[in-house]
N, C-alpha and C. Protein backbone atom coordinates (compact mmCIF):
# COMPACT_ATOMS: atom_id res chain seq x y z
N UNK A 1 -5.07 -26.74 10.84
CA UNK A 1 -3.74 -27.17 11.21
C UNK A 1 -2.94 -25.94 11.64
N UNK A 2 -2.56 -26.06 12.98
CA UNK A 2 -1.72 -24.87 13.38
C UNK A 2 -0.08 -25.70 13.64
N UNK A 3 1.14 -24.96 13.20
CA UNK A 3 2.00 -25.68 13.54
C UNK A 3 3.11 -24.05 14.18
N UNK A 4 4.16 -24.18 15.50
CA UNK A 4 4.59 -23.00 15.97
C UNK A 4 5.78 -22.97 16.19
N UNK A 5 6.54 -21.81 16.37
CA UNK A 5 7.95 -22.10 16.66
C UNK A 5 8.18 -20.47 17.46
N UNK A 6 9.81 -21.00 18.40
CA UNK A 6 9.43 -20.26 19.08
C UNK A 6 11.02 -19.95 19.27
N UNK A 7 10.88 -18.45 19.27
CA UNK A 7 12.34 -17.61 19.15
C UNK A 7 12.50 -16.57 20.10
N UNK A 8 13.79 -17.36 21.52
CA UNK A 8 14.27 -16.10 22.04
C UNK A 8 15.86 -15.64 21.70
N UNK A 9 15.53 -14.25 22.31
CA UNK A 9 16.76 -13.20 21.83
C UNK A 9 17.65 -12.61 22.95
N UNK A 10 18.75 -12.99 23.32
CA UNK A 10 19.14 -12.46 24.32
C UNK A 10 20.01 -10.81 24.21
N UNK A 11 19.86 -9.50 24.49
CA UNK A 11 21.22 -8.25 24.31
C UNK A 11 20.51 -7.89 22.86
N UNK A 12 21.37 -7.24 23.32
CA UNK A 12 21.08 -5.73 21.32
C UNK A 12 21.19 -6.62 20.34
N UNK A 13 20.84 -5.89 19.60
CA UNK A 13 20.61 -6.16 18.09
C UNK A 13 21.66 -7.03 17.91
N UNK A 14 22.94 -6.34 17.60
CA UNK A 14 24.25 -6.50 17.19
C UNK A 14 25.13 -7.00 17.84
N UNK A 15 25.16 -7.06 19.15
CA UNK A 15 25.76 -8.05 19.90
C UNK A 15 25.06 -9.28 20.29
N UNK A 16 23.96 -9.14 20.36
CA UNK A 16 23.02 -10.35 21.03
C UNK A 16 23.00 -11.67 20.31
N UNK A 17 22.32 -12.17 21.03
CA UNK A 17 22.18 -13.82 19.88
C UNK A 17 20.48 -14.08 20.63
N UNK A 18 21.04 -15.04 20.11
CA UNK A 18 19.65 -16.13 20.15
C UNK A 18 19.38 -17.14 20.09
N UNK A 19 18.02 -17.87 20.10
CA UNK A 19 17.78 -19.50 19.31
C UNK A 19 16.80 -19.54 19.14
N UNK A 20 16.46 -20.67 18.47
CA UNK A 20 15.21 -20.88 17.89
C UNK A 20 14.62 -22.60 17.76
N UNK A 21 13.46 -22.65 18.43
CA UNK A 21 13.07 -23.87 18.75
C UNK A 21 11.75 -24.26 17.82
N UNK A 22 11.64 -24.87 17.34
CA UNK A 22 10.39 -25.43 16.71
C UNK A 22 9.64 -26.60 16.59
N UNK A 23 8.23 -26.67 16.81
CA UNK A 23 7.28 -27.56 17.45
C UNK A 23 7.46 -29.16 17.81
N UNK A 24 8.52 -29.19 16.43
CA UNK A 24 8.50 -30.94 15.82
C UNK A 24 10.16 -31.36 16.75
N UNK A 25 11.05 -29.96 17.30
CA UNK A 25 11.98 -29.89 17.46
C UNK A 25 13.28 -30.31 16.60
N UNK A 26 12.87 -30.50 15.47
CA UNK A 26 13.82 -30.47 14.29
C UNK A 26 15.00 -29.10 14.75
N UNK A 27 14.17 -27.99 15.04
CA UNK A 27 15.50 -27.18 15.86
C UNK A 27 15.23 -27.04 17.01
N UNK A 28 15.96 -27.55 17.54
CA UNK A 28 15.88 -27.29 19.46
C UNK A 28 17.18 -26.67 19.87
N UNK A 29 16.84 -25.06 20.25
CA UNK A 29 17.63 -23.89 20.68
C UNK A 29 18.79 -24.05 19.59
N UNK A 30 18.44 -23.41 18.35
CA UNK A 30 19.56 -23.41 17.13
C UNK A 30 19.76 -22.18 17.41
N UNK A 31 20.62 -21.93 17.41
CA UNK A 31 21.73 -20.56 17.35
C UNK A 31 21.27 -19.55 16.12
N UNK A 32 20.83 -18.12 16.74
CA UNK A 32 21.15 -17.17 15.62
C UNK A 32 21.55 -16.18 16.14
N UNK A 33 22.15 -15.04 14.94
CA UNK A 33 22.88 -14.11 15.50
C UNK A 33 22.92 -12.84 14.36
N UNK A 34 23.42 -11.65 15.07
CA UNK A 34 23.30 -10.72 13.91
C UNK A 34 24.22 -11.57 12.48
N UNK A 35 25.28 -12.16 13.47
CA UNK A 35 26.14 -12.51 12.32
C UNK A 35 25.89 -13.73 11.24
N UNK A 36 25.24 -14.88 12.00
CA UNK A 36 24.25 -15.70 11.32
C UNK A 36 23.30 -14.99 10.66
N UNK A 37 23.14 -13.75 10.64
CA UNK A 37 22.07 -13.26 9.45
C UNK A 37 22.32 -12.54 8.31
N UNK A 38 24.03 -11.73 8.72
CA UNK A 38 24.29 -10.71 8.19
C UNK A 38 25.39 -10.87 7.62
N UNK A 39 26.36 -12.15 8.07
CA UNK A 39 27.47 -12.19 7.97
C UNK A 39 27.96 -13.71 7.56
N UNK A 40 28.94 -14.24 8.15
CA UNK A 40 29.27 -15.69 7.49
C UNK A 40 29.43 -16.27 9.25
N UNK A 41 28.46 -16.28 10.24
CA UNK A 41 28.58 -16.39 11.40
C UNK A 41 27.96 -18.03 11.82
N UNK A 42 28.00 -18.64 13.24
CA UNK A 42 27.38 -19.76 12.98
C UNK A 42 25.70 -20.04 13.04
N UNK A 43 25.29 -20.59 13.04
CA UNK A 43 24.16 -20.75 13.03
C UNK A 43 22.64 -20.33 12.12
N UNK A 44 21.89 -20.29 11.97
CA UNK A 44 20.71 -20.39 10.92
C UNK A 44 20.30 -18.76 11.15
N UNK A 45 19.15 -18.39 10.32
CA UNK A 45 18.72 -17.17 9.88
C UNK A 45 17.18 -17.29 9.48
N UNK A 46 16.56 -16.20 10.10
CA UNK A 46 15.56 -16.27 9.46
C UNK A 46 15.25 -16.62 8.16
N UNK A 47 15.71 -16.09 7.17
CA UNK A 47 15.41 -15.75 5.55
C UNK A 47 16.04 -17.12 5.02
N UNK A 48 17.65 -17.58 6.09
CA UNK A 48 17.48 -19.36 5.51
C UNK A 48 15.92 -20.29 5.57
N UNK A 49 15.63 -20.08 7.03
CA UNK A 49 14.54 -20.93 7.24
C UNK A 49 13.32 -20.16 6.57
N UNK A 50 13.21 -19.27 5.80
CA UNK A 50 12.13 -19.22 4.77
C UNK A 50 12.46 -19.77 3.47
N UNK A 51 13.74 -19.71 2.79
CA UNK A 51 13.97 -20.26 1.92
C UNK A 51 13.84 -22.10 1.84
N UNK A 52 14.28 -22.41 3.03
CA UNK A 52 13.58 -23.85 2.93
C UNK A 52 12.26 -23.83 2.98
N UNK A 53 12.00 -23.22 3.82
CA UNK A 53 9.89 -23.75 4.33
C UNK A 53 9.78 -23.27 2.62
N UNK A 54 9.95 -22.38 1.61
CA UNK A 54 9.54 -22.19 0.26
C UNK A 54 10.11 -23.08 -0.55
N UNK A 55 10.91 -23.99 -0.62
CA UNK A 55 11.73 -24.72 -1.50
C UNK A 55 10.81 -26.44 -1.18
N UNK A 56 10.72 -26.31 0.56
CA UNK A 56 10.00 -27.22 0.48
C UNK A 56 8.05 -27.64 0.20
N UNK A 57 8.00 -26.43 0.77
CA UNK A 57 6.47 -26.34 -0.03
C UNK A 57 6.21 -26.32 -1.77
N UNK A 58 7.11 -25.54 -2.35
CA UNK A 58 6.98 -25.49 -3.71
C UNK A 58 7.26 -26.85 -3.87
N UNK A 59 8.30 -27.97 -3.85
CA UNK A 59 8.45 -29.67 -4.17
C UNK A 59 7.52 -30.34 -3.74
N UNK A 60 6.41 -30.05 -2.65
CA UNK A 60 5.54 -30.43 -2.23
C UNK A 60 4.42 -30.38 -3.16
N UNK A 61 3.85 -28.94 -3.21
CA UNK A 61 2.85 -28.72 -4.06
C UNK A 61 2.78 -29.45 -5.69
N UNK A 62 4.19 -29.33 -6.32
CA UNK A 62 4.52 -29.60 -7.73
C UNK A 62 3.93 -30.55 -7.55
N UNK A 63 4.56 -31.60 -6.58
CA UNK A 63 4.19 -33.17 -6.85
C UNK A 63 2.51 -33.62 -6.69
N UNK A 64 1.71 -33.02 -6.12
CA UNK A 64 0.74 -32.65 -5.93
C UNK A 64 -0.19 -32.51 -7.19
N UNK A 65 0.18 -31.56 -7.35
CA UNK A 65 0.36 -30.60 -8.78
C UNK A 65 0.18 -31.86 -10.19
N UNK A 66 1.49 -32.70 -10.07
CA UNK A 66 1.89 -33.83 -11.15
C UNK A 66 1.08 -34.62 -11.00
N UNK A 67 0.81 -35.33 -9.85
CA UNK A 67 -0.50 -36.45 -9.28
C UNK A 67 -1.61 -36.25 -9.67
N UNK A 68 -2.26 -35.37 -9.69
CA UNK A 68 -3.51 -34.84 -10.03
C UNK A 68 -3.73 -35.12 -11.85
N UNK A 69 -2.55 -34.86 -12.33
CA UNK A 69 -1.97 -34.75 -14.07
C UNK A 69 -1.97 -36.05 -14.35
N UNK A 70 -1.64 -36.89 -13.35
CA UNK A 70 -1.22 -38.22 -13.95
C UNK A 70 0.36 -38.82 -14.04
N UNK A 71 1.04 -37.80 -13.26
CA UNK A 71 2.57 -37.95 -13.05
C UNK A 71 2.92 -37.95 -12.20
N UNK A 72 3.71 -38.69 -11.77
CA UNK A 72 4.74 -38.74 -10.65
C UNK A 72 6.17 -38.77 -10.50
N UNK A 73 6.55 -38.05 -9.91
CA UNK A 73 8.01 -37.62 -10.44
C UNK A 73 8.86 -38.15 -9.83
N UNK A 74 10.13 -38.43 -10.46
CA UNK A 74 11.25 -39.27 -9.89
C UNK A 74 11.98 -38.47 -8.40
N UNK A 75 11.98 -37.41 -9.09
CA UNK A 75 13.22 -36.45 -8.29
C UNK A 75 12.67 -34.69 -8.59
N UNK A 76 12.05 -34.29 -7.41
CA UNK A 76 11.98 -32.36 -7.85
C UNK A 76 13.09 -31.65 -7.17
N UNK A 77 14.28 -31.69 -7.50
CA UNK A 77 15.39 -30.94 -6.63
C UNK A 77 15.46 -29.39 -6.74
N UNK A 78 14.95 -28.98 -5.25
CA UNK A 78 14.30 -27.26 -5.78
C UNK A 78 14.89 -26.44 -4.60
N UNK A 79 15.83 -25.07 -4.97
CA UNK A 79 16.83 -24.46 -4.40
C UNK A 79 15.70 -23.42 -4.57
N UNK A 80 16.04 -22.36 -3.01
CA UNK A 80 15.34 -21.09 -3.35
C UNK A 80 15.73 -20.45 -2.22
N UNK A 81 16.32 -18.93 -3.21
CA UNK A 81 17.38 -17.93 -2.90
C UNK A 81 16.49 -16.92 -2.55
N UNK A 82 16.30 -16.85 -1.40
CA UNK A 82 16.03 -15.55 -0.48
C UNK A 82 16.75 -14.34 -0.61
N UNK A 83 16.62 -12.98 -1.03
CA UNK A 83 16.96 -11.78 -1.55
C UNK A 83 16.07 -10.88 0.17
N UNK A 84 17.02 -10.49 1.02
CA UNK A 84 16.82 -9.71 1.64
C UNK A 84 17.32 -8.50 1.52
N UNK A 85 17.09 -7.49 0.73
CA UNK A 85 17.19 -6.28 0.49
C UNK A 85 17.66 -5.32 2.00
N UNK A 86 18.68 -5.35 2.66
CA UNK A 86 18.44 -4.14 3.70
C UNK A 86 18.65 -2.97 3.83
N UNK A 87 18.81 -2.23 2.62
CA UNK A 87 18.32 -0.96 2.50
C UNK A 87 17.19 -0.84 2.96
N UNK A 88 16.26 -2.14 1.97
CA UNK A 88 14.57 -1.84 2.23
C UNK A 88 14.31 -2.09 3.36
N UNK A 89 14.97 -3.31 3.89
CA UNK A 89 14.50 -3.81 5.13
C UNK A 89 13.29 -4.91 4.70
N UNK A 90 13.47 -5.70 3.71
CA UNK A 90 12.10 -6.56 3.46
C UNK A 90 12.90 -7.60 2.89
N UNK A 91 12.51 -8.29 2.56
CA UNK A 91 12.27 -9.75 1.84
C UNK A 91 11.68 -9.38 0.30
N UNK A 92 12.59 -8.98 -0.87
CA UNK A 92 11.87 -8.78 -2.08
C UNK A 92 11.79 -9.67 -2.72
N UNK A 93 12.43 -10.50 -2.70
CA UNK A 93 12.42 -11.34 -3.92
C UNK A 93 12.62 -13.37 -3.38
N UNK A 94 12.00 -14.38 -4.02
CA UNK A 94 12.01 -15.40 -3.64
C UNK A 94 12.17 -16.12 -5.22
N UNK A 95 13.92 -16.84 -5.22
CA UNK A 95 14.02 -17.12 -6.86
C UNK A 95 14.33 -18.38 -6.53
N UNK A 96 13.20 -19.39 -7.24
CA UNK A 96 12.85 -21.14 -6.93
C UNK A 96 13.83 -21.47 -8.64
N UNK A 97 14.44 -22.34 -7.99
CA UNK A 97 14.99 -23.24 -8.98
C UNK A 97 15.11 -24.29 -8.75
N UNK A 98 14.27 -24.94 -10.27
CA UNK A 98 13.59 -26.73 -10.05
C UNK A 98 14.86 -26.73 -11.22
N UNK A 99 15.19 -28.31 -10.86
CA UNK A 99 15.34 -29.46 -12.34
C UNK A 99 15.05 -31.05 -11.47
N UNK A 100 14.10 -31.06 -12.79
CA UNK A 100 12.93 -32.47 -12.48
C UNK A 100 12.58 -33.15 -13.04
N UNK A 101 13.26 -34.75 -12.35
CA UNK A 101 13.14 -35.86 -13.06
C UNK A 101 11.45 -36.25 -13.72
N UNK A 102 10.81 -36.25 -14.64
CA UNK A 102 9.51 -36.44 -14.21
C UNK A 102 8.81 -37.39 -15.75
N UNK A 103 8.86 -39.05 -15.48
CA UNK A 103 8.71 -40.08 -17.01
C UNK A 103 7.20 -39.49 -17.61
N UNK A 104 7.48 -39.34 -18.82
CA UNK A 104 6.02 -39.30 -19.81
C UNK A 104 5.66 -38.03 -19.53
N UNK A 105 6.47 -37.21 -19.46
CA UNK A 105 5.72 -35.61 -19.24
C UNK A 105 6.43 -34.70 -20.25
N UNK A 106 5.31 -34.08 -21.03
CA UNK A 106 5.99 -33.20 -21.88
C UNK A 106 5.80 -31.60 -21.26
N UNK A 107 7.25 -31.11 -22.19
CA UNK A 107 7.60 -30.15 -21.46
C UNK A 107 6.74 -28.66 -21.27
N UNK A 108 6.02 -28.37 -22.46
CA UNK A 108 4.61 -27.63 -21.90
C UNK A 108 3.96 -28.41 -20.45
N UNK A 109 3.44 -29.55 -20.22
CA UNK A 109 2.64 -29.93 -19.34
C UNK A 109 3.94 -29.68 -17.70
N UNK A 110 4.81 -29.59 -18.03
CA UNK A 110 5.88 -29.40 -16.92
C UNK A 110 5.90 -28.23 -16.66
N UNK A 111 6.00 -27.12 -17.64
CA UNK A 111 5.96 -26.07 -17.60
C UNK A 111 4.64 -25.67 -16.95
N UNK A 112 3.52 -26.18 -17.22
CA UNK A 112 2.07 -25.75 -16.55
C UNK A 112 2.16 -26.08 -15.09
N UNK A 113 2.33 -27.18 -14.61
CA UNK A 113 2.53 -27.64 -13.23
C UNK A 113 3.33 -26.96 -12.68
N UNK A 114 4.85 -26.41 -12.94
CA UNK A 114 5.47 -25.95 -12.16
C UNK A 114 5.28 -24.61 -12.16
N UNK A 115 4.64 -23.63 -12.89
CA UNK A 115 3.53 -22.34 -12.45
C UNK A 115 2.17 -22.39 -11.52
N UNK A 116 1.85 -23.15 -11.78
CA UNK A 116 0.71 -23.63 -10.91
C UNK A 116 1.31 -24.01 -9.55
N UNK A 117 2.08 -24.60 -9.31
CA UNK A 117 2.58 -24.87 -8.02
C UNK A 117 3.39 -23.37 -7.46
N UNK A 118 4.09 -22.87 -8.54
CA UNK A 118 4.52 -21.29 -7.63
C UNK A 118 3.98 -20.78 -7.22
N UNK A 119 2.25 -20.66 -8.42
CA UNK A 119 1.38 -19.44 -7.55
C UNK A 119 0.71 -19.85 -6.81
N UNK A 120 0.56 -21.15 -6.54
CA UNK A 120 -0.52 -21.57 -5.18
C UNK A 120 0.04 -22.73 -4.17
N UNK A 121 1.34 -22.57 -3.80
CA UNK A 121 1.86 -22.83 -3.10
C UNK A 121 1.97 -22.20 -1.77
N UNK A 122 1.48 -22.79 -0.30
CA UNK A 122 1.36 -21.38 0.49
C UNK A 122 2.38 -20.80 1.25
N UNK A 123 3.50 -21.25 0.87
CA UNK A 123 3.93 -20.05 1.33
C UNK A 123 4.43 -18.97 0.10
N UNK A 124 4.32 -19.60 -0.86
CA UNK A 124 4.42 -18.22 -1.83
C UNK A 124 3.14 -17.62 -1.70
N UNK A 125 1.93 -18.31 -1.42
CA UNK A 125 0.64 -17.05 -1.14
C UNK A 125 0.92 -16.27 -0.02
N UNK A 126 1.94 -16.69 1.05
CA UNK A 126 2.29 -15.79 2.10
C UNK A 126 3.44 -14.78 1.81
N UNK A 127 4.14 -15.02 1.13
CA UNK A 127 5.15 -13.72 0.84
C UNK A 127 4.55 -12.81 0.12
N UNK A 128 5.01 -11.86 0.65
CA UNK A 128 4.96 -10.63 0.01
C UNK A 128 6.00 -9.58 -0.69
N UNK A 129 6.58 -10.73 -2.02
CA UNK A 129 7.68 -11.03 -2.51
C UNK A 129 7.38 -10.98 -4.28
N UNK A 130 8.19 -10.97 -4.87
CA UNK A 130 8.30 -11.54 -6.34
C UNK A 130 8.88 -12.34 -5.73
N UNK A 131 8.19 -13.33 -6.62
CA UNK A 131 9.03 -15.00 -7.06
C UNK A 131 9.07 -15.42 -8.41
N UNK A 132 10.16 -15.38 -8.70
CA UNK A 132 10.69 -16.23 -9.28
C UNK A 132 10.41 -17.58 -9.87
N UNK A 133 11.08 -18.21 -11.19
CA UNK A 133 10.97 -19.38 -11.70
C UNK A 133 12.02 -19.90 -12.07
N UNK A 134 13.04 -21.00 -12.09
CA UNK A 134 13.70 -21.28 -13.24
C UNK A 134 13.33 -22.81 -13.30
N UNK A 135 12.77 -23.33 -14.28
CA UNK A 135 12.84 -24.57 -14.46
C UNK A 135 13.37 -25.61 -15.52
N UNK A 136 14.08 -26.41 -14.85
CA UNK A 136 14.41 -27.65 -16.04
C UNK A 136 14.12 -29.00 -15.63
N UNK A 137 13.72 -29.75 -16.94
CA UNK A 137 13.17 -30.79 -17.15
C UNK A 137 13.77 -31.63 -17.77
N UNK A 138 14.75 -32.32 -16.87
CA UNK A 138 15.97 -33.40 -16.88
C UNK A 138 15.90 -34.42 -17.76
């Protein structure tokens, strides 16, 4: 499965902009900008659209994860805060926060699934990041 997206940039760094289009066209020519990245400007950001593609793969996998266990969960509502360091210039840190509806599951067995889904979730196998955990079990 290959899926692609595709980003042009118009002018410098700092003045320039851009957009960004992707396969399914969920974004078709979305606006980015130094200031959309750096600032409170309009439009999306790289490190947003990693924090979803990770927020949504990790709710993906969990449930996955639960199915396999014998659970199925009501509700995995999962936020995840992208830490772009630019001193470093990298992406250090990726901090997932679940709270999850999930009947007949005790909270060790919640606790196992939702580690298991951090570390083999792929796009946390694709960062090259600490990640993070916080979980609660509603």
């Amino acid at each position: 499965m290959k899926r692609n997206a595709t980003a042009v940039w118009n002018g410098s760094g700092k003045e320039g902009n851009g957009h960004l289009t992707t396969q399914s066209t969920v974004l078709d020519k979305t606006q980015y900008s130094f200031n959309s990245r750096f600032a409170e400007g309009i439009g999306t950001n790289p490190e947003e659209l990693i924090a979803a593609a990770h927020a949504g793969c990790f709710a993906m996998k969990l449930s996955f994860v639960l199915g396999a266990a014998g659970f199925t969960p009501d509700t995995l509502d999962v936020t995840a805060v992208i830490n772009l360091d630019t001193a470093k210039g990298a992406i250090t840190n990726s901090h997932l926060v679940l709270k999850a509806t999930i009947p007949g599951i005790s909270k060790e067995q919640f606790d196992a699934a939702a580690a298991e889904a951090k570390a083999n979730c792929p796009i946390s196998l694709l960062l090259n990041a600490e990640i993070t955990l916080e979980a609660e079990l509603l």
